[in-house]
Protein backbone atom coordinates (compact mmCIF):
# COMPACT_ATOMS: atom_id res chain seq x y z
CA UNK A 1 52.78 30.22 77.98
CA UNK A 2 50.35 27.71 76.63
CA UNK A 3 50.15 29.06 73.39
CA UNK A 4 53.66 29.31 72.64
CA UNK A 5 54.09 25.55 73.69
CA UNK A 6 51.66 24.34 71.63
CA UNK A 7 53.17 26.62 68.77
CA UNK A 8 56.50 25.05 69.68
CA UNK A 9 54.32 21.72 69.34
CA UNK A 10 52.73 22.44 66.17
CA UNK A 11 56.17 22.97 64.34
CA UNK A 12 57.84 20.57 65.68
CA UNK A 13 55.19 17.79 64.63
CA UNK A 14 54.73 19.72 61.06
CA UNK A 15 58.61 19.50 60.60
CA UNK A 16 59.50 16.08 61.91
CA UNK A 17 56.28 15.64 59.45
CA UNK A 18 55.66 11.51 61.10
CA UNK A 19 53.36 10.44 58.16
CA UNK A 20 55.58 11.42 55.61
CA UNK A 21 58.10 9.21 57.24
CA UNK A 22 56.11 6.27 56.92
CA UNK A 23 56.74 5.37 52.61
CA UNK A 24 60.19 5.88 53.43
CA UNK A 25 60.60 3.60 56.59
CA UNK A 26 58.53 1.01 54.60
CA UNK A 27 61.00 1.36 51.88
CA UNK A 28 64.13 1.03 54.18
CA UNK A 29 62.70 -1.77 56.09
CA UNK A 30 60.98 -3.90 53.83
CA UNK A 31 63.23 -7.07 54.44
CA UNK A 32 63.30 -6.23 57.82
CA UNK A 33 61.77 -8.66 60.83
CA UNK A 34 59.53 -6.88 63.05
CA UNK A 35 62.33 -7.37 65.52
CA UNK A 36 64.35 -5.34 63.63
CA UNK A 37 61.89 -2.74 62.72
CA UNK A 38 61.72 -1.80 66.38
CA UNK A 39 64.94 -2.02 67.33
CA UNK A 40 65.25 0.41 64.45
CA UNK A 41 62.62 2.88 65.30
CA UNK A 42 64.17 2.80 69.00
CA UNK A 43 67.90 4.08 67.67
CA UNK A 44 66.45 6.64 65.21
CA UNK A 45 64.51 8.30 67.96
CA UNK A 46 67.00 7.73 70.72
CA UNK A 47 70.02 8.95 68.28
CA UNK A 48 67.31 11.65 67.35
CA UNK A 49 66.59 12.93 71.20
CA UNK A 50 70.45 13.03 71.92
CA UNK A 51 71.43 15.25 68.80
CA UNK A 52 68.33 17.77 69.41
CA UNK A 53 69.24 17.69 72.96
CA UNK A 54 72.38 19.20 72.16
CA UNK A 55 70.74 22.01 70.18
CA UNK A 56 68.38 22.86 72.53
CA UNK A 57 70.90 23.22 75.77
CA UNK A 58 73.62 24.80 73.12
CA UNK A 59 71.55 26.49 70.66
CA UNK A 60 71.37 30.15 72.41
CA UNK A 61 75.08 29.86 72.95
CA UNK A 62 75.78 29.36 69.35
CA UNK A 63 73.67 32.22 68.42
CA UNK A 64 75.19 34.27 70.97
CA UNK A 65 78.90 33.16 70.08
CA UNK A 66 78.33 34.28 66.17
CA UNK A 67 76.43 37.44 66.95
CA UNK A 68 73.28 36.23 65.44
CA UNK A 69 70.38 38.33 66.43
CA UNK A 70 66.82 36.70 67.23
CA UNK A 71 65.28 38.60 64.08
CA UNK A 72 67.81 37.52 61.97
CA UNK A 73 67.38 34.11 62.56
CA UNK A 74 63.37 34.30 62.80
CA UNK A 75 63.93 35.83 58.89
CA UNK A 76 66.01 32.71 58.30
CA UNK A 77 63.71 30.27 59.82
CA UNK A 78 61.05 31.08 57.93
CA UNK A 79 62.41 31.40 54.75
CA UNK A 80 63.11 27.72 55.80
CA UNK A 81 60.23 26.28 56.78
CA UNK A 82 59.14 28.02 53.45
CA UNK A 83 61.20 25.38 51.35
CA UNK A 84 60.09 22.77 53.49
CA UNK A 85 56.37 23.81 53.16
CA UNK A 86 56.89 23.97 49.49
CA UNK A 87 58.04 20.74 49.25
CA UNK A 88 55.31 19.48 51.06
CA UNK A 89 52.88 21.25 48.90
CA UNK A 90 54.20 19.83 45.48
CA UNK A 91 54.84 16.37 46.93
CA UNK A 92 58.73 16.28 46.49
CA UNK A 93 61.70 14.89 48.37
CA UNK A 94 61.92 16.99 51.10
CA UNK A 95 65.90 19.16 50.59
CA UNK A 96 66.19 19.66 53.94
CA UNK A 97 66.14 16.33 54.81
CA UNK A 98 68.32 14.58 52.21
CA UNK A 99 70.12 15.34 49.16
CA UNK A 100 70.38 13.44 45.94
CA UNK A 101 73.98 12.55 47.03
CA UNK A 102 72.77 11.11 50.45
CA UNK A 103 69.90 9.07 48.52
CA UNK A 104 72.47 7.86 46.26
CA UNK A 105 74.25 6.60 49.71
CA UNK A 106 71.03 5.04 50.78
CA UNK A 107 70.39 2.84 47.71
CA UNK A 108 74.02 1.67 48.22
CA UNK A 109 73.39 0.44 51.46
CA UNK A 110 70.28 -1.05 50.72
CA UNK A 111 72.59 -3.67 48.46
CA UNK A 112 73.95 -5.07 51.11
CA UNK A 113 71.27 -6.07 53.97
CA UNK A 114 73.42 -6.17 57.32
CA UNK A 115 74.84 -3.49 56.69
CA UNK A 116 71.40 -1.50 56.07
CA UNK A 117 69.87 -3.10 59.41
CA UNK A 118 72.81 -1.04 61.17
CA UNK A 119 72.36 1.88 59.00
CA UNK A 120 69.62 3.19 58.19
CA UNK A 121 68.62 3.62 61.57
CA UNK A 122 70.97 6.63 62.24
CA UNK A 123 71.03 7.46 59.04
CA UNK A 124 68.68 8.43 57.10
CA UNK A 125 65.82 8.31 59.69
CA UNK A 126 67.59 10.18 62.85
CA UNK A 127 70.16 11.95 60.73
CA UNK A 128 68.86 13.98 58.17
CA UNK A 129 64.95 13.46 58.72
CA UNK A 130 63.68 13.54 62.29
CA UNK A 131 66.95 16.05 63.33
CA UNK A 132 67.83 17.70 60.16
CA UNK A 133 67.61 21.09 59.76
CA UNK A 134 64.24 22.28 60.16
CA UNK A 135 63.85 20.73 63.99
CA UNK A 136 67.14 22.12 64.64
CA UNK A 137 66.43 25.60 63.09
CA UNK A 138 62.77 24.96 65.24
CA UNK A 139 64.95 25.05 68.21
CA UNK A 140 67.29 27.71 67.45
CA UNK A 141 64.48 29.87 66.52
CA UNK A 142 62.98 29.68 69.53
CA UNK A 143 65.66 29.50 71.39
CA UNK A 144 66.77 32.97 69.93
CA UNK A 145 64.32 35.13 71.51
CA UNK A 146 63.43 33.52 74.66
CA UNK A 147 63.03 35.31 77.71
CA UNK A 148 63.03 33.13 80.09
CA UNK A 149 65.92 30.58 79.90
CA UNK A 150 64.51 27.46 81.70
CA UNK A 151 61.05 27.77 80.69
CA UNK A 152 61.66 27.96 76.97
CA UNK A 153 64.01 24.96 77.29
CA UNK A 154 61.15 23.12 79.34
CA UNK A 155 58.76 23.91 76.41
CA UNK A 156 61.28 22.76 74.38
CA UNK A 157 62.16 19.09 75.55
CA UNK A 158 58.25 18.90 75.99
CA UNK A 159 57.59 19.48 72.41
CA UNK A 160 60.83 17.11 70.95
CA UNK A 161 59.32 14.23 73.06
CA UNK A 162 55.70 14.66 72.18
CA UNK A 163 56.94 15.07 68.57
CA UNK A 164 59.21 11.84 69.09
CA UNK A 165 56.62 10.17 70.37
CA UNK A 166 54.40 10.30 67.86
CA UNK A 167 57.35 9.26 65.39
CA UNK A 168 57.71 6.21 67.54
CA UNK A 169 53.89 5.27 66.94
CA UNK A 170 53.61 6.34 63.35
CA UNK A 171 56.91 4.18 62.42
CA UNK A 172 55.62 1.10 64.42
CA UNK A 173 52.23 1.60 62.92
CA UNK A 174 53.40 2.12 59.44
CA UNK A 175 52.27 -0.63 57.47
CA UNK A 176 48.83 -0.51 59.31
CA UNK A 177 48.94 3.44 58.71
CA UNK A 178 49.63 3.17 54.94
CA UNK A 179 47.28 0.33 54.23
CA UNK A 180 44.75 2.29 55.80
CA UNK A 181 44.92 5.58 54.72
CA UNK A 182 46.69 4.55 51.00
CA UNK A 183 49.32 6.74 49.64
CA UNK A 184 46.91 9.30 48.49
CA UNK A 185 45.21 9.80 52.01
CA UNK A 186 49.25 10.36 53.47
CA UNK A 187 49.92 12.70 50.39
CA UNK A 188 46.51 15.08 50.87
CA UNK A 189 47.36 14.80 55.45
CA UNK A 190 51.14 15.95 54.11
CA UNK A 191 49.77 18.52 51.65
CA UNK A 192 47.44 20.21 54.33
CA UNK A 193 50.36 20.05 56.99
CA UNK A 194 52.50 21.72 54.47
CA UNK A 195 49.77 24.70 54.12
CA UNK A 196 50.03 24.90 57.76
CA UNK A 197 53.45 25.32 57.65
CA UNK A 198 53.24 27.98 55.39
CA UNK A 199 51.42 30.25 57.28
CA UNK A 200 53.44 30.08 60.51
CA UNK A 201 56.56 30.79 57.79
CA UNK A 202 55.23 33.61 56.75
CA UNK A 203 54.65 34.65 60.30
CA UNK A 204 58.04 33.89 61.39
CA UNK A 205 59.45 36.31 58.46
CA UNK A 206 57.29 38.67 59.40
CA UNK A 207 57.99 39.09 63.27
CA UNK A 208 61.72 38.83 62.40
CA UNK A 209 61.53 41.95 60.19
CA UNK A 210 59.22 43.59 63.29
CA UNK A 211 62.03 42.31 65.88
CA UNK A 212 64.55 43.95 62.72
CA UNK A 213 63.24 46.95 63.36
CA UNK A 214 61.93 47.19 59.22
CA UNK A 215 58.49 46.87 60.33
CA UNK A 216 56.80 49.00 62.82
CA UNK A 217 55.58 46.72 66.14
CA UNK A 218 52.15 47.04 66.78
């Protein structure tokens, strides 16, 4: 039980990826007053905790409802988290957290201050990086195959608020964090987190295609 809650744990941080949010929140909030900084950080993670909240209390019953079996989704998880580890890797824009359209949106915004400081809380910190589709396919994933209904969601809501949490204290510690560690030390942290993630993609793919029945279970 441990060891699948810290695996739960390990994604979840690698996904919501908190360093990597820190050039980006720096960008977003640069005219911002540390006032508004926090009261930033505290929608993005609250608007964050509702939407994966929904996932994690729903997410079996949308697998269930469109037939979806655990393997198949384990296959399409990892194949996920194999983009997202790739785009770690190479240093690029993550795509499964926003599109060239929805950075397009963002510079828009950005033009006009008030409207930004209502913004870019909700979007694009909660909505599409901390809950964009790699925590919610992280939920669904394990969600898919659990055995135990209440103890898997448990695990679940422990690992979203850990991961959260550390969100909350990377954000607020952002300039600090960056200063610190420059933007090489956050690209080489990102880089080996992305390596990480690779590995537990692969893994994922693999015990799909054992769940599949394509690979014999050992």
């Amino acid at each position: 039980m441990l060891q699948l809650f810290l695996q739960i744990l390990l994604t979840s941080l690698v996904v919501i990826d908190p360093l990597g949010a820190v050039p980006l929140f720096i960008s977003l909030t640069g005219d911002f007053t540390p006032q508004q900084k926090q009261k930033t950080i505290k929608t993005a993670i609250i608007t964050s905790f509702i939407v994966l909240t929904l996932f994690i209390l729903g997410g079996r019953i949308i697998l269930n409802y469109l037939g979806i079996k655990p393997g198949s989704f384990y296959v399409a998880g990892g194949i996920l988290f194999f983009m997202i580890a790739l785009d770690m890797l190479f240093g690029q824009t993550k795509r499964t957290k926003t599109s060239k359209e929805e950075e397009q949106d963002v510079e828009q915004s950005e033009q006009e201050i008030e409207e930004a400081h209502k913004s870019v809380a909700v979007f694009p910190l909660a909505i599409p990086y901390i809950s964009g589709p790699g925590m919610i396919t992280t939920i669904m994933l394990y969600s898919a195959d659990s055995q135990n209904f209440l103890l898997t969601t448990g695990m679940l809501f422990g690992a979203v608020i850990l991961a959260l949490v550390a969100m909350w204290a990377v954000l607020s510690a952002s300039t600090i964090i960056l200063k610190w560690l420059g933007k090489t030390g956050v690209s080489v942290i990102e880089r080996i987190m992305g390596l990480l993630l690779s590995g537990l993609a692969v893994q994922f793919v693999f015990d799909g295609l054992t769940k599949l029945g394509v690979f014999a279970a050992h």
